[in-house]
Protein backbone atom coordinates (compact mmCIF):
# COMPACT_ATOMS: atom_id res chain seq x y z
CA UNK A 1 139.04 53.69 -27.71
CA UNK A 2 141.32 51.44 -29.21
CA UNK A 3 141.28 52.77 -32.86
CA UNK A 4 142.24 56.18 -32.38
CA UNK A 5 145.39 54.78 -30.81
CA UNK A 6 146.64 52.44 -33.21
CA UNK A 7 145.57 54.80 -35.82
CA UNK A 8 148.18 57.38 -33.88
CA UNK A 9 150.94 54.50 -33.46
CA UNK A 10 150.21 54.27 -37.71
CA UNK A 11 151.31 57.48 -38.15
CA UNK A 12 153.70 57.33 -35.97
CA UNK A 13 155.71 54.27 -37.49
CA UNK A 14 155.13 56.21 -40.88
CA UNK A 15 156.97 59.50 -39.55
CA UNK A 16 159.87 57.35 -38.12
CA UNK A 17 160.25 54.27 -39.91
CA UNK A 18 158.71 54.57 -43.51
CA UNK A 19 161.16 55.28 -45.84
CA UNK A 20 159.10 54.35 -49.49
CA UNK A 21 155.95 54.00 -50.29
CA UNK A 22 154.66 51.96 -53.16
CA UNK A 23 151.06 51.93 -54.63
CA UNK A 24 151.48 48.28 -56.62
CA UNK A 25 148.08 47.52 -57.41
CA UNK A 26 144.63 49.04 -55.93
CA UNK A 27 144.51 46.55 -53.54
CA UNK A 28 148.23 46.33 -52.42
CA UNK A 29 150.41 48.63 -51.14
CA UNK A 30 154.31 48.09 -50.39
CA UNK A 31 156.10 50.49 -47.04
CA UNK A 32 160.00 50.17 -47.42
CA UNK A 33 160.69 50.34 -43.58
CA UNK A 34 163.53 50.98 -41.65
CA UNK A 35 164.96 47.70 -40.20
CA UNK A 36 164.69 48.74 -36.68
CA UNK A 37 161.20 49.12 -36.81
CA UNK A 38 160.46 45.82 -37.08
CA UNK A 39 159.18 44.84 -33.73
CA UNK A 40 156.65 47.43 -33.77
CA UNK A 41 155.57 46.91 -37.45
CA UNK A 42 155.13 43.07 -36.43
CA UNK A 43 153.00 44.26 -32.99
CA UNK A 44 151.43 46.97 -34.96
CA UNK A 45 149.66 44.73 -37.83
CA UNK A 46 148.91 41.87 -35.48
CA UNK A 47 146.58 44.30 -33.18
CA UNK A 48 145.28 46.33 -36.55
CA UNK A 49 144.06 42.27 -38.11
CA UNK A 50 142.12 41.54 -34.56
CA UNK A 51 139.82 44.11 -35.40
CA UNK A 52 139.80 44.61 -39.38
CA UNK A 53 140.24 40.77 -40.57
CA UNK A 54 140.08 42.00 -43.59
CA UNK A 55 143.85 43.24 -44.07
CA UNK A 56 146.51 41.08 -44.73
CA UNK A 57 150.07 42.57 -43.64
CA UNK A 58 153.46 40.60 -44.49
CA UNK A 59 156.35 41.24 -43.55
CA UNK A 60 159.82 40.36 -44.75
CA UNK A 61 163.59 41.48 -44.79
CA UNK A 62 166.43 41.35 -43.38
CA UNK A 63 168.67 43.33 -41.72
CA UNK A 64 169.55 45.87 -44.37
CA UNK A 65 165.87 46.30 -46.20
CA UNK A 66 162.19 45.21 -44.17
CA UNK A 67 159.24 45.07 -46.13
CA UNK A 68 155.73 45.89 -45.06
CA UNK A 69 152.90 44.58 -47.73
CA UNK A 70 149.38 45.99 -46.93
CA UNK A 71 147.01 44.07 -48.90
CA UNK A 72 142.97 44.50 -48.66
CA UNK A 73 140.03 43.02 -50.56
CA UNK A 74 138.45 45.58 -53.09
CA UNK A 75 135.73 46.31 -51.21
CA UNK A 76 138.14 48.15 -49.04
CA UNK A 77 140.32 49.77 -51.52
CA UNK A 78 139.21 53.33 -49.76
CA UNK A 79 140.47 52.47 -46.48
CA UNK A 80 144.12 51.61 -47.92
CA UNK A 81 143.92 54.74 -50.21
CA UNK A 82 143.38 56.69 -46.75
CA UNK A 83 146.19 54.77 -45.00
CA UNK A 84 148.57 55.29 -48.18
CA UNK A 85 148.07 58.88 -47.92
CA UNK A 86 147.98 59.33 -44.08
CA UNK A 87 151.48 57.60 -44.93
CA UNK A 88 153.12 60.10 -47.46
CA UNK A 89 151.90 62.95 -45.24
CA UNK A 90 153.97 61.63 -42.52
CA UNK A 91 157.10 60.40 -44.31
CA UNK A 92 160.04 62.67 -43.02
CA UNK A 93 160.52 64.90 -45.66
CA UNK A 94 163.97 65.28 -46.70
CA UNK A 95 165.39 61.78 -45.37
CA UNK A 96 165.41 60.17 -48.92
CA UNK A 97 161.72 59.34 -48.51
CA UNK A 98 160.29 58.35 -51.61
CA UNK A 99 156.16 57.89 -52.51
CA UNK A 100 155.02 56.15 -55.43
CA UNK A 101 151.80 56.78 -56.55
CA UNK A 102 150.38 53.77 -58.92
CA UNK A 103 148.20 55.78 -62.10
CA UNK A 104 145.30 57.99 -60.96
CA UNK A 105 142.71 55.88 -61.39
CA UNK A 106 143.91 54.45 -58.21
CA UNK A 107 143.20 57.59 -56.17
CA UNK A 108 140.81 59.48 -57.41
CA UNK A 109 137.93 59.47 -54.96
CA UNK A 110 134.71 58.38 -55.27
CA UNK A 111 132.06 60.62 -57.13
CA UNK A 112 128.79 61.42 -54.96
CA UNK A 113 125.82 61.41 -56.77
């Protein structure tokens, strides 16, 4: 019951608070948050890591710029290609919202055979 919820509060902080995305690597991805959503990025990851230890979240800033890295192992690098794009969908469009993708290769998804 719990993961449809937190997946609801994810798209939630990325309608209100996201206000960049970046793609760095295929196993790291970078939100440029808005500062007042700190407390609930902060609550947010620490519930999402008690049941998928495999994410690592950091967070730093200050009060003009907070950063939100999302890193995974690449075994996982599907499941933050899904959250990266549940992301852009949800980024308000026209508040300067910016989404970088990193080179295809990084999202193309996987051929069934």
């Amino acid at each position: 019951m719990q993961q449809p919820l937190r997946l609801a509060e994810f798209d939630n902080l990325c309608a209100t608070a996201v206000r960049e995305q970046q793609h760095l690597s295929p196993t790291h991805l970078r939100w440029h948050l808005d500062p007042s959503a700190e407390a609930t990025a902060r609550d947010l990851t620490g519930r999402k890591i008690s049941c998928c230890s495999f994410f690592t979240f950091t967070i730093a800033g200050d009060a003009d710029a907070l950063l939100l890295d999302v890193q995974v192992p690449a075994a996982h690098i599907d499941v933050l290609d899904a959250l990266a794009q549940r992301a852009a969908a949800r980024m308000t469009v026209g508040a300067g919202c910016v989404a970088t993708r990193s080179p295809p290769h990084f999202w193309s998804a996987p051929s069934v055979t």
